[in-house]
C-alpha atoms as a PDB file:
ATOM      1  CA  UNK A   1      -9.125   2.285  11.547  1.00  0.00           C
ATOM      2  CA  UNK A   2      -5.770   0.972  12.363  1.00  0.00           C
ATOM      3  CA  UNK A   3      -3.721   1.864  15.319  1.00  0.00           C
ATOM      4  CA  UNK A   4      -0.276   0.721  16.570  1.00  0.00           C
ATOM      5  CA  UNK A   5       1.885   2.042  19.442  1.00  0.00           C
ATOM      6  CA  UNK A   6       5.611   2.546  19.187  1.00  0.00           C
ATOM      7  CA  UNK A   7       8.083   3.988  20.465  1.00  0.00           C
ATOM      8  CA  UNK A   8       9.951   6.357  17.633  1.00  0.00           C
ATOM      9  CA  UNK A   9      13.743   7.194  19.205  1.00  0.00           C
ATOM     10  CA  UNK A  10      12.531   6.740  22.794  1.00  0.00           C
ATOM     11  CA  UNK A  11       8.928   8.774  22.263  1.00  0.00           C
ATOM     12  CA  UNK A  12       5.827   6.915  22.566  1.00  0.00           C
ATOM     13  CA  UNK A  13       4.094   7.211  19.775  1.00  0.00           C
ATOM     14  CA  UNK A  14       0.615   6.221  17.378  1.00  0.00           C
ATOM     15  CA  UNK A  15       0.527   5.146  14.007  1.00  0.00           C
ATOM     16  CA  UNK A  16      -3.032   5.649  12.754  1.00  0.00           C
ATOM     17  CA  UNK A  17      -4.398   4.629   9.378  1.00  0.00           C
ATOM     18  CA  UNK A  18      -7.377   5.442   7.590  1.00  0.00           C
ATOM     19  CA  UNK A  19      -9.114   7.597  10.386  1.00  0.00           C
ATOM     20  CA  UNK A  20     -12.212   8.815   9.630  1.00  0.00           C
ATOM     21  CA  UNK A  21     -14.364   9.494  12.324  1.00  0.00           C
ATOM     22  CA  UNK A  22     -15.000  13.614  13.151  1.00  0.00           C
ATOM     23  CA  UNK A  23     -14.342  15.231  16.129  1.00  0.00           C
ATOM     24  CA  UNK A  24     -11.052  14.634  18.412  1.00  0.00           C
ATOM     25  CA  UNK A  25      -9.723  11.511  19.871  1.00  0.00           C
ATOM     26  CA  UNK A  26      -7.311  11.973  22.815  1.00  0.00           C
ATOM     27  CA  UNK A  27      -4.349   9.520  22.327  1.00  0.00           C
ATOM     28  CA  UNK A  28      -1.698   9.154  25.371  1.00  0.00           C
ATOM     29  CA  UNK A  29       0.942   9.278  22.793  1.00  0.00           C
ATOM     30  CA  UNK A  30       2.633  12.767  22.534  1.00  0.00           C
ATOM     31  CA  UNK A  31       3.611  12.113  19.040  1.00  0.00           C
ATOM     32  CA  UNK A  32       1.390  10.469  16.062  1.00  0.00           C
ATOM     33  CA  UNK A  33       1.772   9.866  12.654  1.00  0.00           C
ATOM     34  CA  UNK A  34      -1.095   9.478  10.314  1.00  0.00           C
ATOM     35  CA  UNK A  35      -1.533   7.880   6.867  1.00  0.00           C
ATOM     36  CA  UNK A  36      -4.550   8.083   4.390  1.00  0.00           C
ATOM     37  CA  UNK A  37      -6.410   9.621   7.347  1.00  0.00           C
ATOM     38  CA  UNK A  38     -10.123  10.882   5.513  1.00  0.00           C
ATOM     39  CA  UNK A  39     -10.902  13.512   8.169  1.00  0.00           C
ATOM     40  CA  UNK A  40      -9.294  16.792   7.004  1.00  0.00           C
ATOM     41  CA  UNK A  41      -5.953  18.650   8.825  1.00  0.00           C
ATOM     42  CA  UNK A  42      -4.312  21.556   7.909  1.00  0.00           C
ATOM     43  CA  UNK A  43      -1.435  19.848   9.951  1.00  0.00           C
ATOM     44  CA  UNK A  44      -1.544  17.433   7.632  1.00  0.00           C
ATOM     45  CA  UNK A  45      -0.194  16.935   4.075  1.00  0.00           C
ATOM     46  CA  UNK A  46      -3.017  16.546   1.376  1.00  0.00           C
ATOM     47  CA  UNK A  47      -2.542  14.229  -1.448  1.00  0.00           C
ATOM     48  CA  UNK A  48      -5.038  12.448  -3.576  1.00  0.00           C
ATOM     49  CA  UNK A  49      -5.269   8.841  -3.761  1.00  0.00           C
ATOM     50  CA  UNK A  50      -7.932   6.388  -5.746  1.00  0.00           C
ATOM     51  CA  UNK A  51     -10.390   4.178  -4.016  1.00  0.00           C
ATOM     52  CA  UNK A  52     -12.479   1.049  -5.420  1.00  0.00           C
ATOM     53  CA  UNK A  53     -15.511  -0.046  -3.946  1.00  0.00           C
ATOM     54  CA  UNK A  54     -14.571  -4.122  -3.828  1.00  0.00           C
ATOM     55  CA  UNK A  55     -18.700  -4.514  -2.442  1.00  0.00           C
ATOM     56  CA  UNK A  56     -20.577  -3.395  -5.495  1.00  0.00           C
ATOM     57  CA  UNK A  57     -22.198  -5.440  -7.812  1.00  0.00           C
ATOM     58  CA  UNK A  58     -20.315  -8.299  -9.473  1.00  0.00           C
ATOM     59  CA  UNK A  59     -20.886  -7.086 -13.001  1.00  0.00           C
ATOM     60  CA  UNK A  60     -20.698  -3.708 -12.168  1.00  0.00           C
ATOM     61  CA  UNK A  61     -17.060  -4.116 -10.407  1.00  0.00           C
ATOM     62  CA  UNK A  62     -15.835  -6.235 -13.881  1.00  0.00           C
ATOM     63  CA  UNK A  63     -17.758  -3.383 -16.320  1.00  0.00           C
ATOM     64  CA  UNK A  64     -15.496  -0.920 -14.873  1.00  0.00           C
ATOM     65  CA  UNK A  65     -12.574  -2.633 -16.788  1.00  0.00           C
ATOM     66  CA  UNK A  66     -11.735  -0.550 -19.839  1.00  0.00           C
ATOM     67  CA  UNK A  67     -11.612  -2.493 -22.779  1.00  0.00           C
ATOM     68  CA  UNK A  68      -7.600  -2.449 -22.689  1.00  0.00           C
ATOM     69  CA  UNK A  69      -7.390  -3.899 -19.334  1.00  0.00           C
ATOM     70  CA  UNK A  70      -9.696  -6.915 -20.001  1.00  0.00           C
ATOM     71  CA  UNK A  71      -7.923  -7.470 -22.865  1.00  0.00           C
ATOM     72  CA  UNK A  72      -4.764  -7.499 -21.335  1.00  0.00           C
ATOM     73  CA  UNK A  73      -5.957  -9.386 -18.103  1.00  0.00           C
ATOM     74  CA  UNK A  74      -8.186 -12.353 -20.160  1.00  0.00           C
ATOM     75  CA  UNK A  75      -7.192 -12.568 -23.577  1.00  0.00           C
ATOM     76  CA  UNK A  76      -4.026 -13.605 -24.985  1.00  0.00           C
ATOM     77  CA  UNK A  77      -2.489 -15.425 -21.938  1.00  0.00           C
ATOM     78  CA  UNK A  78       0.382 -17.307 -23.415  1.00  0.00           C
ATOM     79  CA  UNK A  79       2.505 -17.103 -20.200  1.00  0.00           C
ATOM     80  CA  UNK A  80       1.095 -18.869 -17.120  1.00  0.00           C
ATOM     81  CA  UNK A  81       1.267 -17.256 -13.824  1.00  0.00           C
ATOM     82  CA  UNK A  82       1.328 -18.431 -10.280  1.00  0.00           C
ATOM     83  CA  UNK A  83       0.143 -15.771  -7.434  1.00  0.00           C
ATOM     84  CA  UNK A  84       0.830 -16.574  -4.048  1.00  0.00           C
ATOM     85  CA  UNK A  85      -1.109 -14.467  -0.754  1.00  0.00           C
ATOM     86  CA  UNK A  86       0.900 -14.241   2.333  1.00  0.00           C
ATOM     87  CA  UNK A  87      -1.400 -12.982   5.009  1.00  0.00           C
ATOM     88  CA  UNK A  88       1.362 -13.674   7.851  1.00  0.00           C
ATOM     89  CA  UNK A  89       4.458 -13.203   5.913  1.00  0.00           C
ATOM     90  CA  UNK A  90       7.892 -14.465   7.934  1.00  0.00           C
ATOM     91  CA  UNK A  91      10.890 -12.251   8.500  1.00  0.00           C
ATOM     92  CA  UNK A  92      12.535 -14.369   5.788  1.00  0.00           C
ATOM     93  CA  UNK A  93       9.770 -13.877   3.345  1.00  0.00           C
ATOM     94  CA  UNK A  94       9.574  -9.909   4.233  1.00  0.00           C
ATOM     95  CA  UNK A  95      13.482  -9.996   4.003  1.00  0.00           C
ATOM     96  CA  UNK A  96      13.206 -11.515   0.428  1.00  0.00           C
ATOM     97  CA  UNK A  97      10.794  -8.928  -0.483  1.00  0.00           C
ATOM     98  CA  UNK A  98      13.038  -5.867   0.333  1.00  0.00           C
ATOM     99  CA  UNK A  99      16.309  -7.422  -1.507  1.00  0.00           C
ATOM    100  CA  UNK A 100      13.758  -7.763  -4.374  1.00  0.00           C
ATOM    101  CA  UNK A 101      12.356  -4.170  -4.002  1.00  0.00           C
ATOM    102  CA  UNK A 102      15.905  -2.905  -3.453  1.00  0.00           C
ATOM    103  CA  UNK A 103      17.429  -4.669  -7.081  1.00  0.00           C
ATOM    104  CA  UNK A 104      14.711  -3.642  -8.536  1.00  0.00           C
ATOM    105  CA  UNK A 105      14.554   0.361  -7.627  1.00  0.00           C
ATOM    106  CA  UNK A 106      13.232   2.807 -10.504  1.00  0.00           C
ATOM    107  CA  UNK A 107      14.739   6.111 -11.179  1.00  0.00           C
ATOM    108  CA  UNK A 108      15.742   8.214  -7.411  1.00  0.00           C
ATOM    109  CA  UNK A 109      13.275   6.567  -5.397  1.00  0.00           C
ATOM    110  CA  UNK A 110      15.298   5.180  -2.033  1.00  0.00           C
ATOM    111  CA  UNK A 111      16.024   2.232  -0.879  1.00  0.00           C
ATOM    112  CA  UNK A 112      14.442   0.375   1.628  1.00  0.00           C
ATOM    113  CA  UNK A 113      16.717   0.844   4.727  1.00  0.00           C
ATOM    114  CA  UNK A 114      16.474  -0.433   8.030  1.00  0.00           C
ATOM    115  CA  UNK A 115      14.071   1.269   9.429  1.00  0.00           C
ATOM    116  CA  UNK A 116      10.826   0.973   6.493  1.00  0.00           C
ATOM    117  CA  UNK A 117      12.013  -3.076   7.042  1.00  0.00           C
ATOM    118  CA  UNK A 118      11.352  -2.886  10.757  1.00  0.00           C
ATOM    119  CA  UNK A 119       7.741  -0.871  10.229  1.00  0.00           C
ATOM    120  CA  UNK A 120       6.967  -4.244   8.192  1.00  0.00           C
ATOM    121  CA  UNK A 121       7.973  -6.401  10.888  1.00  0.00           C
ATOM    122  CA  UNK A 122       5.666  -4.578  13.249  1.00  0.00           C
ATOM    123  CA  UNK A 123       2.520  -3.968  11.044  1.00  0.00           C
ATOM    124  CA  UNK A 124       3.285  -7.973  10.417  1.00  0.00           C
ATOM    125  CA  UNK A 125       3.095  -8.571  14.110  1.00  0.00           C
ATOM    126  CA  UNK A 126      -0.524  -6.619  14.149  1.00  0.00           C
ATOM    127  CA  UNK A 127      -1.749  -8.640  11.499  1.00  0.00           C
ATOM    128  CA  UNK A 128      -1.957  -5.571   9.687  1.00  0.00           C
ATOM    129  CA  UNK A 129       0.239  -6.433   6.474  1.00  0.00           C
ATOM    130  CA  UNK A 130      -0.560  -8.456   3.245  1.00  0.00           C
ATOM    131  CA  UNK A 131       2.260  -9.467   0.856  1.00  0.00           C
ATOM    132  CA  UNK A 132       1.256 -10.892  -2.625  1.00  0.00           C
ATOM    133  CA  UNK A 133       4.025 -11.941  -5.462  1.00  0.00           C
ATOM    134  CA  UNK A 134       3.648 -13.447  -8.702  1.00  0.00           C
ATOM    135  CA  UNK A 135       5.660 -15.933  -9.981  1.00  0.00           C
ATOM    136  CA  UNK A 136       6.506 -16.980 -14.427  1.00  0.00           C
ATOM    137  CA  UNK A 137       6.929 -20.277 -15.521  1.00  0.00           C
ATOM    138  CA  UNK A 138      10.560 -20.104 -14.981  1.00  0.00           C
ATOM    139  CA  UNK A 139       9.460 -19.562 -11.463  1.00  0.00           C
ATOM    140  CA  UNK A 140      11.305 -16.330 -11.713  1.00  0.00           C
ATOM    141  CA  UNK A 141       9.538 -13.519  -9.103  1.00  0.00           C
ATOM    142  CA  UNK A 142       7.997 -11.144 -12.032  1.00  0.00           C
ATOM    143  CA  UNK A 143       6.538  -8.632  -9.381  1.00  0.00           C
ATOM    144  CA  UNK A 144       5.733  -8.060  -5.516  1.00  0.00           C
ATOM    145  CA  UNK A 145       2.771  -6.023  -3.806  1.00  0.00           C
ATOM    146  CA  UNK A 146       2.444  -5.201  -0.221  1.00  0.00           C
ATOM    147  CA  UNK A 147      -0.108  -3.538   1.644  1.00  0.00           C
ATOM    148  CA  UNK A 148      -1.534  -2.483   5.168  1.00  0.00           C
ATOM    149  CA  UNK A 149      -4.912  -3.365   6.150  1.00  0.00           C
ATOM    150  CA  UNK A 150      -7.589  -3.308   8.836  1.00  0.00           C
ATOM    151  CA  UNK A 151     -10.309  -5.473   7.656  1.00  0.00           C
ATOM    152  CA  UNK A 152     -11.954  -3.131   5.817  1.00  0.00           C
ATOM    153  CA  UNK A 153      -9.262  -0.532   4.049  1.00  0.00           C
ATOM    154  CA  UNK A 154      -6.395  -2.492   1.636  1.00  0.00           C
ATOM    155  CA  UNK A 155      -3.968   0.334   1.269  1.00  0.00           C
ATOM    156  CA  UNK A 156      -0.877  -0.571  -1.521  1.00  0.00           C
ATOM    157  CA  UNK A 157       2.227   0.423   0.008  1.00  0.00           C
ATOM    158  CA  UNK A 158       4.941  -0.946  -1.919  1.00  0.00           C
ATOM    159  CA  UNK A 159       4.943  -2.162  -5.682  1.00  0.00           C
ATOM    160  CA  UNK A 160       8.026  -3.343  -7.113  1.00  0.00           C
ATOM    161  CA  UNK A 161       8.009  -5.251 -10.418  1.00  0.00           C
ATOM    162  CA  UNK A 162      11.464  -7.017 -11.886  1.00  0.00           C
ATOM    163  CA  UNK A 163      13.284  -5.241 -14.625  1.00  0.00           C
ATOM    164  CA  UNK A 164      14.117  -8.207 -16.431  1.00  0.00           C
ATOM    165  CA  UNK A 165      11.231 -10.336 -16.237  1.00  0.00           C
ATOM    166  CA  UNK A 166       9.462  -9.839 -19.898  1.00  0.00           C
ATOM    167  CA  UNK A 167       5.527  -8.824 -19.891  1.00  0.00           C
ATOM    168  CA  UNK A 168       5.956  -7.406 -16.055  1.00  0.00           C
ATOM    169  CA  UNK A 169       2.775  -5.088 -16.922  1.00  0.00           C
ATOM    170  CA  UNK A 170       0.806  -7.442 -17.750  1.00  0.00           C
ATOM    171  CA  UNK A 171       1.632  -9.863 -14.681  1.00  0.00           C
ATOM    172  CA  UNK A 172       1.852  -6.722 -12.537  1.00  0.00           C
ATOM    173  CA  UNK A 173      -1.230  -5.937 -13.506  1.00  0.00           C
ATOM    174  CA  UNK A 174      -3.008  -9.587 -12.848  1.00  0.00           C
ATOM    175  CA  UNK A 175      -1.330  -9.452  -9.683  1.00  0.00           C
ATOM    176  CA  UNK A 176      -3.732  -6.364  -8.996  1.00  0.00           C
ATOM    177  CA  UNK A 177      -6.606  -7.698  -9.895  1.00  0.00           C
ATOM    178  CA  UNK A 178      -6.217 -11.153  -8.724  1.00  0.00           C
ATOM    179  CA  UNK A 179      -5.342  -8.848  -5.338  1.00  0.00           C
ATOM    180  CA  UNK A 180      -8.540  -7.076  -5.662  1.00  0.00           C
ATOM    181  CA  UNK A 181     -10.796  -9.840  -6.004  1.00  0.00           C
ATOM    182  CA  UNK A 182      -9.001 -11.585  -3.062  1.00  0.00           C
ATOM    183  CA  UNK A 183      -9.721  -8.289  -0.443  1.00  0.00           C
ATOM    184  CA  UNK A 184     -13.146  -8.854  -2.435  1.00  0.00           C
ATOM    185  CA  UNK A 185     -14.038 -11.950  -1.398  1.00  0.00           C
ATOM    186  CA  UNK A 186     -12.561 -11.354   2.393  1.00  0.00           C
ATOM    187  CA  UNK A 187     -14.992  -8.882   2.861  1.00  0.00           C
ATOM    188  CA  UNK A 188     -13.039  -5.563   2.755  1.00  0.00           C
ATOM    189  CA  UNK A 189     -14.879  -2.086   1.620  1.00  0.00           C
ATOM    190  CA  UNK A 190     -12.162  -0.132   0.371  1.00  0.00           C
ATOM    191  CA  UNK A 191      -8.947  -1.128  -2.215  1.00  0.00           C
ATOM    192  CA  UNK A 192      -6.526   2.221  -1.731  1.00  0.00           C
ATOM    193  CA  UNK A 193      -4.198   2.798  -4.566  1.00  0.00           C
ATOM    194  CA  UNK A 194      -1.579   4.795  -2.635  1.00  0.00           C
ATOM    195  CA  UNK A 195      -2.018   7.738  -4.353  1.00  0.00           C
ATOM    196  CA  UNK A 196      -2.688   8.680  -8.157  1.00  0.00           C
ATOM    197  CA  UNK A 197      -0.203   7.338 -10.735  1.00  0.00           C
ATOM    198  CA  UNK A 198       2.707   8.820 -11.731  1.00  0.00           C
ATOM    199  CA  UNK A 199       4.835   8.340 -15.051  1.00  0.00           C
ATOM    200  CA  UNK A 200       7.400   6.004 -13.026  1.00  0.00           C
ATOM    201  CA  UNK A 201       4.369   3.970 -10.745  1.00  0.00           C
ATOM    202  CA  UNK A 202       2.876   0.459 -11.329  1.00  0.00           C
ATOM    203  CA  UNK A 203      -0.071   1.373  -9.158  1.00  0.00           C
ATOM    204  CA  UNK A 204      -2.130   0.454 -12.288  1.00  0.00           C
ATOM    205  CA  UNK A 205      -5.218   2.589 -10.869  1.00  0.00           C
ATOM    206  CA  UNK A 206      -6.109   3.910 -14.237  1.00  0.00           C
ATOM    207  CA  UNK A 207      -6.355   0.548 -15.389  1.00  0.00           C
ATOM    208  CA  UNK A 208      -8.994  -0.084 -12.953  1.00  0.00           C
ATOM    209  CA  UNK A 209     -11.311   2.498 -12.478  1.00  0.00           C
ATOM    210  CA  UNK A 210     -12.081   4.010  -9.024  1.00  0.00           C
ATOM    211  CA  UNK A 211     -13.112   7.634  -7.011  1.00  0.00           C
ATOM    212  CA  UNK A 212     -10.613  10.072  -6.420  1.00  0.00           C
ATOM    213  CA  UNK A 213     -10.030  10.857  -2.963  1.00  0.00           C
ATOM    214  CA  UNK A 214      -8.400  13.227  -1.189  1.00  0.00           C
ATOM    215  CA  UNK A 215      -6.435  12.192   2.209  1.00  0.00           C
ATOM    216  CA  UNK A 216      -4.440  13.544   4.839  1.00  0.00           C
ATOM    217  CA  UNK A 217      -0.569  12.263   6.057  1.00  0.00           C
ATOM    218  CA  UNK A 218       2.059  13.308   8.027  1.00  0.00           C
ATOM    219  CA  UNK A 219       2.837  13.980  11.549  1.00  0.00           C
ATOM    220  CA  UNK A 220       0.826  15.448  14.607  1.00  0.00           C
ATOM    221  CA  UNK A 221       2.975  16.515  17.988  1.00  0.00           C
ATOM    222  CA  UNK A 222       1.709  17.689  21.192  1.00  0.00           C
ATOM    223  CA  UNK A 223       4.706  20.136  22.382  1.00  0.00           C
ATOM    224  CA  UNK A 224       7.486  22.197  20.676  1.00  0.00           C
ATOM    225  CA  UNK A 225       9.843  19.755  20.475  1.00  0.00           C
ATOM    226  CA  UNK A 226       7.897  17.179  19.222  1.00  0.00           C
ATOM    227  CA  UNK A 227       6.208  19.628  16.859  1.00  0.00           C
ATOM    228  CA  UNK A 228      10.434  20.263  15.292  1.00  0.00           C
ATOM    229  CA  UNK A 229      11.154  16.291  15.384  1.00  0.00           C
ATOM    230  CA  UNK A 230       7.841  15.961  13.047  1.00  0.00           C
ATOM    231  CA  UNK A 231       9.185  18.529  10.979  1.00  0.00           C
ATOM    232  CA  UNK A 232      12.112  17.188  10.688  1.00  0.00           C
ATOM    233  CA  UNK A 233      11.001  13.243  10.273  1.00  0.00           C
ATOM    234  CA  UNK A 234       8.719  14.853   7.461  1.00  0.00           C
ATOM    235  CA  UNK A 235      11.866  16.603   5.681  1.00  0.00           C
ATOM    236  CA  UNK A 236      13.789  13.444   6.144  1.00  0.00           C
ATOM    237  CA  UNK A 237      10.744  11.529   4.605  1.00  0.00           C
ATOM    238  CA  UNK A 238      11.433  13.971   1.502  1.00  0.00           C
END
């Protein structure tokens, strides 16, 4: 589990990840936020999401490659890639990331603004955020992913993939893997998704395999007003 005090417009306040340990925890903070949390809520939004298991067996975690995605991930690699791991990314590098993810937006999905930038900085500052890019032979950025993480949970929080770069699935897609088998070899249980793909994502889960999950989001107060600015950070979140 991952936990990081803030304070959200003057209000102290918890963001937890991946909880999921039963029975109740008594956090000072009047007002938390929760993401991916495994423990059911009914104050809490429900969405599904896809989990790996990075720990099995070698040739069981390669055997759950459909035949299209080892084909597209070791055969006919004509273009040659260079993936580079920031586990302590800079402000600059973070900042380069959201002009990227901004240029590069898909359909009505929003920007990332000031605030989502500053989250970064502060999950950076816990040691709680991975960024991952690949790079063509033109050294042109083809794709970024970013993700929070505890040690044992990788969850994908942003994917953005360049709209003029050609064969950005494929390199998207050996940025994923490459990404898994790094969390792999780091020791981590659990590669999240995000949630399940959409028509628009590049979440590539149903290249890879994985357990459906269900988990629980969104925002827990302790008082009336706090219980109407969750309502309303959650409508603004919409």
């Amino acid at each position: 589990m991952l936990q990081i005090n803030r304070n959200f417009l003057t209000i102290p306040t918890n963001d937890i990840y991946f909880e999921n340990e039963k029975g109740k925890r008594r956090y000072k903070a009047k007002f938390s936020s929760y993401t991916h949390r495994l423990q059911p809520s009914r104050r809490l939004q429900r969405k599904s999401t896809i989990h790996v298991s990075l720990q099995q067996d070698e040739k069981v975690f390669i055997n759950n490659l459909s035949s299209d995605t080892k084909e597209m991930l070791f055969e006919n690699n004509n273009e040659t890639y260079k993936i580079l791991p920031v586990i302590d990314p800079s402000d600059e590098q973070i900042r380069e990331f959201q002009r990227f993810y901004n240029e590069n937006i898909l359909g009505n999905a929003d920007k990332m603004n000031r605030s989502k930038f500053q989250s970064l900085l502060l999950l950076r500052d816990q040691k709680a955020l991975v960024l991952t890019k690949i790079i063509n032979s033109s050294k042109e950025v083809v794709s970024y992913r970013i993700y929070v993480v505890d040690g044992q949970n990788a969850l994908l929080s942003y994917v953005s993939t360049s709209m003029n770069a050609a064969d950005s699935t494929k390199a998207n897609l050996l940025l994923c893997w490459k990404n898994m088998k790094m969390f792999r070899n780091l020791g981590y249980l659990i590669y999240d998704f995000g949630g399940v793909d959409d028509r628009h994502s590049m979440r590539c889960s149903q290249y890879f395999g994985g357990s459906e999950v269900m988990v629980f989001s969104g925002y827990i107060a302790k008082s009336l007003v706090y219980k109407l600015l969750a309502k309303l950070n959650a409508w603004r979140e919409k």
